[in-house]
Protein backbone atom coordinates (compact mmCIF):
# COMPACT_ATOMS: atom_id res chain seq x y z
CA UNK A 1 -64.87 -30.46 -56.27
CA UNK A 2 -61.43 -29.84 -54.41
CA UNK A 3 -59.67 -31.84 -52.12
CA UNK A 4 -60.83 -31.00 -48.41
CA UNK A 5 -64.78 -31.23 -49.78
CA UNK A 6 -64.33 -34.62 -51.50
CA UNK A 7 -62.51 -35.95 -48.16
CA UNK A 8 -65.41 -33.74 -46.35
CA UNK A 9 -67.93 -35.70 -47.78
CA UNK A 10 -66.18 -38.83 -47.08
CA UNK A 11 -65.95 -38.31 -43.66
CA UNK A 12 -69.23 -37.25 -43.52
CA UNK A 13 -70.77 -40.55 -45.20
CA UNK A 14 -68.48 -42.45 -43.31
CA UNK A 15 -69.99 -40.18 -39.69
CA UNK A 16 -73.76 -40.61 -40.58
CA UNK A 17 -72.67 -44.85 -41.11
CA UNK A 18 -71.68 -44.98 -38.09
CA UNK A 19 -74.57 -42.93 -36.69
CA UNK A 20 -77.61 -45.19 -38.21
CA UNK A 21 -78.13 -42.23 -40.58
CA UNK A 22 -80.28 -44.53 -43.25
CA UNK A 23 -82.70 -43.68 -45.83
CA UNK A 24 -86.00 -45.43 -45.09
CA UNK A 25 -88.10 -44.37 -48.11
CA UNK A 26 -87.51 -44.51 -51.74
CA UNK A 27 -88.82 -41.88 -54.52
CA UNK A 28 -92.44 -40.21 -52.87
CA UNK A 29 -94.32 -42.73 -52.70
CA UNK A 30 -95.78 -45.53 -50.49
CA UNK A 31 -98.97 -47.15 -48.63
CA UNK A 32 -100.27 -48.82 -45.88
CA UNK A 33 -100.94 -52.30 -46.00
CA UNK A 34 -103.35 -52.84 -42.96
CA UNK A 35 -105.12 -56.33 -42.19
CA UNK A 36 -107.86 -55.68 -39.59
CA UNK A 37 -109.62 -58.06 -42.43
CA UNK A 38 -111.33 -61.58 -42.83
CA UNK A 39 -111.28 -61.16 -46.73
CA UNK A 40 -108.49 -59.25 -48.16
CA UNK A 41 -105.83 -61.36 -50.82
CA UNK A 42 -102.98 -63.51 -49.26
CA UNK A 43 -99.62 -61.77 -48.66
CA UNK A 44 -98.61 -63.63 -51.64
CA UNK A 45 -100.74 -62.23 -53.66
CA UNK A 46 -100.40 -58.46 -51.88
CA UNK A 47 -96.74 -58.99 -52.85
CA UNK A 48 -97.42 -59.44 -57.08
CA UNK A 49 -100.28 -56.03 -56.46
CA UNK A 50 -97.81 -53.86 -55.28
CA UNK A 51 -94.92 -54.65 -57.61
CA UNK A 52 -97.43 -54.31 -60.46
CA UNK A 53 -98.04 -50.81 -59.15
CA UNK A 54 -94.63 -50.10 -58.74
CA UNK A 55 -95.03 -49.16 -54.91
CA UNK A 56 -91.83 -49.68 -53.00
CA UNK A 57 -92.81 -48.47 -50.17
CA UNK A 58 -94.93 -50.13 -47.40
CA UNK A 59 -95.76 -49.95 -43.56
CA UNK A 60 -97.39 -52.73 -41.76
CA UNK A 61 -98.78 -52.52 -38.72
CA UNK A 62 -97.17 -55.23 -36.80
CA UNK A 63 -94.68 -57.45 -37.50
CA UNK A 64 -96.69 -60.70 -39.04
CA UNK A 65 -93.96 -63.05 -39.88
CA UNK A 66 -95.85 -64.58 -42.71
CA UNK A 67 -96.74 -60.90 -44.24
CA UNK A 68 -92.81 -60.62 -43.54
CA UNK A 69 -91.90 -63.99 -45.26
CA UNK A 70 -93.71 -63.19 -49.09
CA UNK A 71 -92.02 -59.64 -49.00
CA UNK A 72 -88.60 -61.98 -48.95
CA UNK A 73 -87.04 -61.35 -52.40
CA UNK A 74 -89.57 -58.91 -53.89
CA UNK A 75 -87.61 -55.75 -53.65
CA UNK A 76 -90.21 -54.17 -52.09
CA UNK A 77 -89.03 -51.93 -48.70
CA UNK A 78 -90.94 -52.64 -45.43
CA UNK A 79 -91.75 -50.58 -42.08
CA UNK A 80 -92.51 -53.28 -39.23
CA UNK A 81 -94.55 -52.26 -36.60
CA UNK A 82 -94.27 -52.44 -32.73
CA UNK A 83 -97.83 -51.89 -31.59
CA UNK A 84 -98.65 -49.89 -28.73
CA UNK A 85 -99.58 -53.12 -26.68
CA UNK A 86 -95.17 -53.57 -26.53
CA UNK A 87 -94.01 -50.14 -25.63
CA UNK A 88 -94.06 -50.25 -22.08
CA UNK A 89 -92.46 -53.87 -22.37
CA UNK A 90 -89.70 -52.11 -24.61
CA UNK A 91 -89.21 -49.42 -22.38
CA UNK A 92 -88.57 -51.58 -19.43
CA UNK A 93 -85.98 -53.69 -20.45
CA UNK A 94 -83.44 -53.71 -23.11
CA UNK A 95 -82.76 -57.69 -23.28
CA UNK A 96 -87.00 -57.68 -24.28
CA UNK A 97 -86.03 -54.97 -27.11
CA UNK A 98 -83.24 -56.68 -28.21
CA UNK A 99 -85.15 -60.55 -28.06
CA UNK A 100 -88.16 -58.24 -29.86
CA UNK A 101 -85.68 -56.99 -32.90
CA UNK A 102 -84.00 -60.28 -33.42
CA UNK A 103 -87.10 -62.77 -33.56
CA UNK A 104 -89.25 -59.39 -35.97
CA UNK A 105 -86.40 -57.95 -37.94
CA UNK A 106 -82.72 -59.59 -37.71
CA UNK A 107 -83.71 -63.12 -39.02
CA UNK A 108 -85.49 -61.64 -41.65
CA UNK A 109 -82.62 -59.91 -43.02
CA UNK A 110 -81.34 -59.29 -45.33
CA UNK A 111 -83.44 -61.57 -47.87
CA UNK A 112 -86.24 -59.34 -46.61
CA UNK A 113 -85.48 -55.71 -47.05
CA UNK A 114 -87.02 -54.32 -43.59
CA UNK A 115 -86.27 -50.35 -43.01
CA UNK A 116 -87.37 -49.21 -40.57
CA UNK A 117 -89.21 -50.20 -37.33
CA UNK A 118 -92.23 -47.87 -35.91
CA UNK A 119 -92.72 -48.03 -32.28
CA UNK A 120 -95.80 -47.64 -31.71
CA UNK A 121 -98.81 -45.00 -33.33
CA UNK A 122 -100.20 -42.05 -32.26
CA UNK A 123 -98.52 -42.50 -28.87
CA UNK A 124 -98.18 -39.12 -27.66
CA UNK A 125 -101.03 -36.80 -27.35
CA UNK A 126 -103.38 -40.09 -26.38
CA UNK A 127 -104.92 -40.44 -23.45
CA UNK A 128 -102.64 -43.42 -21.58
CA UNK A 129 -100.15 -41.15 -19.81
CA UNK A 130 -97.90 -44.07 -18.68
CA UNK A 131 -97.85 -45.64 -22.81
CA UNK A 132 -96.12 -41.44 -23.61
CA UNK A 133 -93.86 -41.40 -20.80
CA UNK A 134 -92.95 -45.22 -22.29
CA UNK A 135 -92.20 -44.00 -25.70
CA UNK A 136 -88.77 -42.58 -25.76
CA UNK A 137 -87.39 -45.35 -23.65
CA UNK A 138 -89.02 -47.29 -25.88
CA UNK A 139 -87.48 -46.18 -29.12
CA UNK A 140 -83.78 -45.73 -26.89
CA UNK A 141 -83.80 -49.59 -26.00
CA UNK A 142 -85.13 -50.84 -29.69
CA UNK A 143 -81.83 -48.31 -31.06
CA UNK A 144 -79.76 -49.92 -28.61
CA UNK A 145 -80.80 -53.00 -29.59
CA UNK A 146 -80.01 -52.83 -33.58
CA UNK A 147 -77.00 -50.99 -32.28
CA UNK A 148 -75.69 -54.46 -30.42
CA UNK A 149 -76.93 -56.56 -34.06
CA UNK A 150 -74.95 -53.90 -36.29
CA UNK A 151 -78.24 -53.28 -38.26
CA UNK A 152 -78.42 -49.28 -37.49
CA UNK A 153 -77.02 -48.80 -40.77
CA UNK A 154 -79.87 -50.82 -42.36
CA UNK A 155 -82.98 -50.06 -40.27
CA UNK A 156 -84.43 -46.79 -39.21
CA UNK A 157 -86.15 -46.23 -35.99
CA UNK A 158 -89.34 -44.09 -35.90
CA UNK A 159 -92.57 -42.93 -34.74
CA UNK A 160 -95.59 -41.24 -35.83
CA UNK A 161 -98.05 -38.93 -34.77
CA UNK A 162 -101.45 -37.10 -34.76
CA UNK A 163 -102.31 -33.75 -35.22
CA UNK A 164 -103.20 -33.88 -31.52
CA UNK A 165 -99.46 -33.06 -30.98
CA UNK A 166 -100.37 -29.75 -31.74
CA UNK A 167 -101.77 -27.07 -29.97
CA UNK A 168 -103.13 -25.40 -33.42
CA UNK A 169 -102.30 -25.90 -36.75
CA UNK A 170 -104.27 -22.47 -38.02
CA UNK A 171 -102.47 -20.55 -39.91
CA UNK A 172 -99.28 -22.68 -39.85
CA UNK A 173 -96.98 -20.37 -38.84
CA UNK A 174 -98.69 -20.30 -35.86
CA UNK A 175 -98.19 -24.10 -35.10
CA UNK A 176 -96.14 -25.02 -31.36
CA UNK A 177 -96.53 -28.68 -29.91
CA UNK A 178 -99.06 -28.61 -27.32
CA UNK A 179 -97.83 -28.00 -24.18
CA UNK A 180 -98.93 -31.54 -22.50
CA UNK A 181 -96.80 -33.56 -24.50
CA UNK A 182 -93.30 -30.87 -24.66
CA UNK A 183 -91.85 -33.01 -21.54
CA UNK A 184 -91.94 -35.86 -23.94
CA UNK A 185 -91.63 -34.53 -27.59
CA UNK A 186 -88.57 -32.99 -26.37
CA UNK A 187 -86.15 -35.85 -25.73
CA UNK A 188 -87.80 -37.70 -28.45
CA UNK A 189 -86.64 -34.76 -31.39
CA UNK A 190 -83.35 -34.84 -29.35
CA UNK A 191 -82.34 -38.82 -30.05
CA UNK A 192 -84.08 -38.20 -33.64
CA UNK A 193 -81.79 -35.85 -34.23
CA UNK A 194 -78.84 -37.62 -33.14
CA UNK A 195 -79.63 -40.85 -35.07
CA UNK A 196 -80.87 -39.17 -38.19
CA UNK A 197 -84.48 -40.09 -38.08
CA UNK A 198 -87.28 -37.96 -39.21
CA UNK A 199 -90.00 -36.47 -38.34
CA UNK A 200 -93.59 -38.70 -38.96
CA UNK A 201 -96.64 -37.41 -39.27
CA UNK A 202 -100.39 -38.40 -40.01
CA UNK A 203 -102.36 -36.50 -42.15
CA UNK A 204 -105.94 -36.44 -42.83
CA UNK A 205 -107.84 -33.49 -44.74
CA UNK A 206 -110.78 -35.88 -44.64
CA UNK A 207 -111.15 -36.12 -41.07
CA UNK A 208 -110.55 -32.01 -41.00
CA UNK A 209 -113.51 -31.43 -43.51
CA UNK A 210 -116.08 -33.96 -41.65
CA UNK A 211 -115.26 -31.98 -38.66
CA UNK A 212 -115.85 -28.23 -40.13
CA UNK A 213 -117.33 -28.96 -43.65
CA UNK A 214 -119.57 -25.58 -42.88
CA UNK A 215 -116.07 -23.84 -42.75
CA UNK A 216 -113.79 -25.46 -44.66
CA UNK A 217 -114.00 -25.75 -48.70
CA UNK A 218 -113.63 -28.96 -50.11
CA UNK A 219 -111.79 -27.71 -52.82
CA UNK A 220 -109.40 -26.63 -50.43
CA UNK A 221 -109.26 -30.68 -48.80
CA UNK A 222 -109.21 -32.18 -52.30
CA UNK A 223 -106.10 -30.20 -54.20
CA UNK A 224 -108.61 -28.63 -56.32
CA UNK A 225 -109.12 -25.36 -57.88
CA UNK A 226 -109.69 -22.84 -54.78
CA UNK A 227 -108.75 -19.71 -53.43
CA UNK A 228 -106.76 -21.54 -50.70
CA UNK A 229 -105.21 -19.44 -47.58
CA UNK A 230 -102.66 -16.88 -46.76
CA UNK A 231 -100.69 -17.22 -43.86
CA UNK A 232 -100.13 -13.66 -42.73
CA UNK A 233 -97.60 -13.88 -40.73
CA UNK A 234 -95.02 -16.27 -43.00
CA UNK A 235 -96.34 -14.50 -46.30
CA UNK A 236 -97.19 -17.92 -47.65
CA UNK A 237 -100.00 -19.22 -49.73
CA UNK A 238 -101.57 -22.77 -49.74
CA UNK A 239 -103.46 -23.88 -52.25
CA UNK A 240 -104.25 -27.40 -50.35
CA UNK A 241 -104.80 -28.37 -46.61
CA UNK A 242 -102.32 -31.37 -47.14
CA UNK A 243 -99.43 -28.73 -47.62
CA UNK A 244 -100.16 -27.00 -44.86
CA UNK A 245 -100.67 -29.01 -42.11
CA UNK A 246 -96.98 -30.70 -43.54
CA UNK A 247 -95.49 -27.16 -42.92
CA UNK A 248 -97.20 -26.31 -39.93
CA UNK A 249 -95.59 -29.71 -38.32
CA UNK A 250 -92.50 -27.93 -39.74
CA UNK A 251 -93.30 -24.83 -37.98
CA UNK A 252 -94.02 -26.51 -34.48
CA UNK A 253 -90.21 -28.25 -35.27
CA UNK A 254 -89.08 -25.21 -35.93
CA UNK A 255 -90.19 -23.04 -32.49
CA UNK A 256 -88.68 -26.24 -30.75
CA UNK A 257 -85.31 -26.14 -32.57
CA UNK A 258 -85.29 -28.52 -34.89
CA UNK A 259 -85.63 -27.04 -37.90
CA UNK A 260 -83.52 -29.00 -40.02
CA UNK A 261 -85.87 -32.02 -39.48
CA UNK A 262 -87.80 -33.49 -42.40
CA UNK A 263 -91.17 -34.21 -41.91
CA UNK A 264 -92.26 -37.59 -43.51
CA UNK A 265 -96.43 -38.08 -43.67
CA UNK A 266 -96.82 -41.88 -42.16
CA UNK A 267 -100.77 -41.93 -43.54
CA UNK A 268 -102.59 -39.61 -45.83
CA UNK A 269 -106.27 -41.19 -47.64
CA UNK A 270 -109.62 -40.06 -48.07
CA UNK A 271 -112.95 -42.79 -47.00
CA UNK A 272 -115.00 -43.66 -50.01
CA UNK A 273 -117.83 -44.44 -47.74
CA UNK A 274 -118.84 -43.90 -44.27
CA UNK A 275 -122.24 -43.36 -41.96
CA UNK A 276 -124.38 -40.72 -42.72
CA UNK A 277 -122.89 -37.71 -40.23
CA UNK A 278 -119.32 -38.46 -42.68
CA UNK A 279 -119.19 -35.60 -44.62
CA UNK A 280 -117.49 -35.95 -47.90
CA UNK A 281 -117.40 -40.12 -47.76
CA UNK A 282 -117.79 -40.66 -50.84
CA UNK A 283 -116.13 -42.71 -53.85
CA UNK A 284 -115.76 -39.41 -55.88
CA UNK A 285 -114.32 -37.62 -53.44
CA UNK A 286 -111.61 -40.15 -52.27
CA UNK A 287 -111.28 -40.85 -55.98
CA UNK A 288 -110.16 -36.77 -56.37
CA UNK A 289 -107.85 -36.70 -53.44
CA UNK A 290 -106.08 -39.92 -53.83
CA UNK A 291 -105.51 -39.22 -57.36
CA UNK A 292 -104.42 -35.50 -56.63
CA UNK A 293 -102.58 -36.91 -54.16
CA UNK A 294 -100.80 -38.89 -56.37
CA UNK A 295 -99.85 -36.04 -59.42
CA UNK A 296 -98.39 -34.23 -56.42
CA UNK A 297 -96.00 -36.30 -55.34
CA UNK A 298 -94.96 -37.26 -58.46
CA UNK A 299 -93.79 -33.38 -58.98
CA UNK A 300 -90.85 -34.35 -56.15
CA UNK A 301 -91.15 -30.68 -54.70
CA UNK A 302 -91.36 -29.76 -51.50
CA UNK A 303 -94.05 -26.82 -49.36
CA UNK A 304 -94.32 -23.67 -49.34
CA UNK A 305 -91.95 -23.48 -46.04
CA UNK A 306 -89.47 -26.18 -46.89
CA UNK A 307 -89.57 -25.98 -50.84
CA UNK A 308 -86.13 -27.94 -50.86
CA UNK A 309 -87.51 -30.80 -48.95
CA UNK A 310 -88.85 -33.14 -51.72
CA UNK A 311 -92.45 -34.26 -50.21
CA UNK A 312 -92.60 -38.38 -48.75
CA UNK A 313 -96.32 -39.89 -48.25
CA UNK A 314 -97.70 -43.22 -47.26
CA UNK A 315 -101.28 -43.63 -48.46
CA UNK A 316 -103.55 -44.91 -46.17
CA UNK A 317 -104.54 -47.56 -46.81
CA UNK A 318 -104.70 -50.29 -49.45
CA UNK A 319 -107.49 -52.09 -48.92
CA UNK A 320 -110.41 -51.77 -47.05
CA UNK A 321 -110.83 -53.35 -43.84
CA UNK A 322 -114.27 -54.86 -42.90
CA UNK A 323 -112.92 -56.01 -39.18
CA UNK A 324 -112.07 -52.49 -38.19
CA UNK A 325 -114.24 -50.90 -35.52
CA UNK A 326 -115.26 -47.10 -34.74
CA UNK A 327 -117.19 -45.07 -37.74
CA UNK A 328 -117.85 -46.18 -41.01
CA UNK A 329 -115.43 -44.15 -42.76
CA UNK A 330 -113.00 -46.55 -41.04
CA UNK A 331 -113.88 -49.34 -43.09
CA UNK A 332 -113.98 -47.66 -46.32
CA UNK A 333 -109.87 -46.01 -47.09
CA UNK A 334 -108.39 -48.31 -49.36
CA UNK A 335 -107.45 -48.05 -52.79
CA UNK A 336 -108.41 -51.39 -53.18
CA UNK A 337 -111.39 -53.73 -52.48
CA UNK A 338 -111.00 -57.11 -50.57
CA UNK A 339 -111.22 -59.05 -54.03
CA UNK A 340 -107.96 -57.22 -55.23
CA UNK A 341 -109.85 -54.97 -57.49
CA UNK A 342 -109.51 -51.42 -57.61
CA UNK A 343 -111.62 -49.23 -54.97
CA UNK A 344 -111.99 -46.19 -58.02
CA UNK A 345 -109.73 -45.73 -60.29
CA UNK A 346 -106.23 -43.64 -59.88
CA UNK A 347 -104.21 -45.56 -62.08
CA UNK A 348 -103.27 -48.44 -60.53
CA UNK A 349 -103.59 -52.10 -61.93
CA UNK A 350 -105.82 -54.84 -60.33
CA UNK A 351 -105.67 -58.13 -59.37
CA UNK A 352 -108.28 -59.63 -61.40
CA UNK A 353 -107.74 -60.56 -65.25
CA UNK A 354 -111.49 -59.20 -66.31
CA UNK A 355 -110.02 -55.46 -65.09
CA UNK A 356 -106.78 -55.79 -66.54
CA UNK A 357 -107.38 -54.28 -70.20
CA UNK A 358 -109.05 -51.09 -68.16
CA UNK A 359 -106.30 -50.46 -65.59
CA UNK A 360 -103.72 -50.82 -67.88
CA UNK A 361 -105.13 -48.44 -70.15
CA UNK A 362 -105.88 -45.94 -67.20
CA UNK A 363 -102.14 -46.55 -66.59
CA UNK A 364 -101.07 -44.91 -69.84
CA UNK A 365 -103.80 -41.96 -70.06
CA UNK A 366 -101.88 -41.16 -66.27
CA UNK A 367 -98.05 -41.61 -67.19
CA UNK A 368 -97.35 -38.44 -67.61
CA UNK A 369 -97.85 -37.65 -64.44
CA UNK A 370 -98.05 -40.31 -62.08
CA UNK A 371 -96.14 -43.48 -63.71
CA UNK A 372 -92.68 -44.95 -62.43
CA UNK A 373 -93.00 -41.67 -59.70
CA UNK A 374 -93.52 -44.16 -57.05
């Protein structure tokens, strides 16, 4: 490498620094540890789970200082969450943003490796009008805020969304943002861009096939054997749903101008139960696509469309929550049961002795393709 690149790339480090260009995510791998729960393990105990599975990676909802407190020291990388309930309050005054990140983030650090903060979930494309037009000003005044601490170089600011921000995600070349949400997606991929943030993402072939399971193959929703699609118009094949709705969000970026953005998927998990109307809840279904799931990611390629782009997922969720309302499906995501033994088994350990002997030895029949990949 010659002079003028290596000084290049200095300047360039030195430029995204001073930017709050940081890396969030480590390896491909992460999960969702929700706690709409009365039964699930202590934080503590969460803590000694996920380091036996080797899962960096984790979002929380909210910003629970005693969930907060056992991740102190673990080595483990956290996403805090500002619920929806705090956006307009963010978006209306800085000092509350900046009182917000130093009570939730600053005092934790750095003995508590906190990455990133999401403001809020599923935001636009909702149905509260006044919560969107909140959201940029909300994620502004939280910047500004670790901008005033000096933590921009430490924590990430971010946001994710539904497919709803879509006005069709069939074939995905085709994908645009829907129209009712432009006037706010706009300015939001604008200050992304500028602070280095990427694009997030939820993605659920589950909720696609209980939808449509007349017209979609489950084969198709599980990363099994299938004849997948063929996107005319791109000259692209899928093999999986979960590919293409990634690259059709990287279409939709791309007709706005933004195609250098990298699309990160925020939650990703298939229900092992649900009510009777909940196609395709079942254990041996979730079992497939979680464990499919799992193989590809540990590949570290990218889609069809972005092939470069090494592929980022948070699972959703780790354990199942018995407090949460709507359908039964809802109850039934996680990889885990409240006890802290395994939901089915994708080769992680559990937290009881009696199944240690088994998920250790499912460990080693899966190395190959799924061990120290998280």
């Amino acid at each position: 490498m010659g002079r003028f690149s290596i000084l290049r790339l200095i300047v360039l480090c030195s430029l995204c620094l001073d930017l709050g260009f940081v890396q969030a995510f480590t390896g491909t791998y992460g999960i969702n540890y929700g706690q709409i729960s009365d039964n699930i393990p202590g934080p503590e105990n969460v803590v000694k789970l996920l380091k036996a599975a080797k899962i960096k990676n984790v979002r929380i909802f909210d910003s629970n200082h005693t969930v907060i407190e056992a991740f102190k020291g673990s080595g483990l990388e956290l996403i805090v969450g500002l619920s929806n309930e705090h956006v307009k309050d963010m978006n209306a005054s800085e000092d509350k943003a900046l009182d917000w990140v130093e009570d939730n983030v600053q005092q934790f650090l750095p003995e508590t490796p906190i990455r990133g903060i999401a403001i809020g979930n599923e935001v636009l494309g909702g149905s509260d009008q006044e919560l969107e037009q909140a959201l940029v000003g909300a994620v502004k005044n939280v910047y500004r805020a670790l901008d005033r601490l000096h933590l921009t170089n430490l924590v990430q600011v971010l946001t994710s969304h539904s497919q709803n921000v879509f006005a069709s995600s069939y074939p995905p070349s085709s994908c645009v943002f829907n129209e009712n949400i432009v006037q706010y997606m706009k300015p939001l991929l604008e200050f992304f861009t500028k602070i280095g943030s990427p694009f997030n993402i939820n993605v659920y072939p589950f909720i696609a096939y209980k939808g449509d399971s007349a017209n979609i193959d489950i084969n198709y929703a599980l990363f099994q054997s299938d004849s997948g699609i063929y996107d005319e118009k791109s000259d692209l094949h899928y093999d999986n749903m979960f590919d293409a709705t990634v690259d059709a969000a990287y279409f939709a970026l791309q007709d706005a101008g933004y195609e250098q953005m990298e699309v990160i998927v925020t939650e990703t998990g298939w229900a092992s139960s649900g009510d009777e109307d909940e196609a395709g809840a079942t254990v041996q279904n979730a079992r497939t696509y979680n464990f499919n799931l799992r193989k590809r990611l540990a590949k570290r390629r990218g889609t069809p469309h972005r092939p470069k782009i090494v592929m980022k997922a948070y699972i959703f969720a780790l354990f199942n929550e018995d407090l949460k309302s709507g359908p039964g499906s809802e109850r039934h995501y996680g990889l885990y049961k409240p006890d802290g033994t395994i939901a089915y088994d994708i080769g992680f350990p559990s937290l009881k002795k009696s199944h240690a002997s088994l998920s250790l030895l499912s460990i080693k029949i899966n190395m190959h393709c799924c061990s120290q990949q998280v």
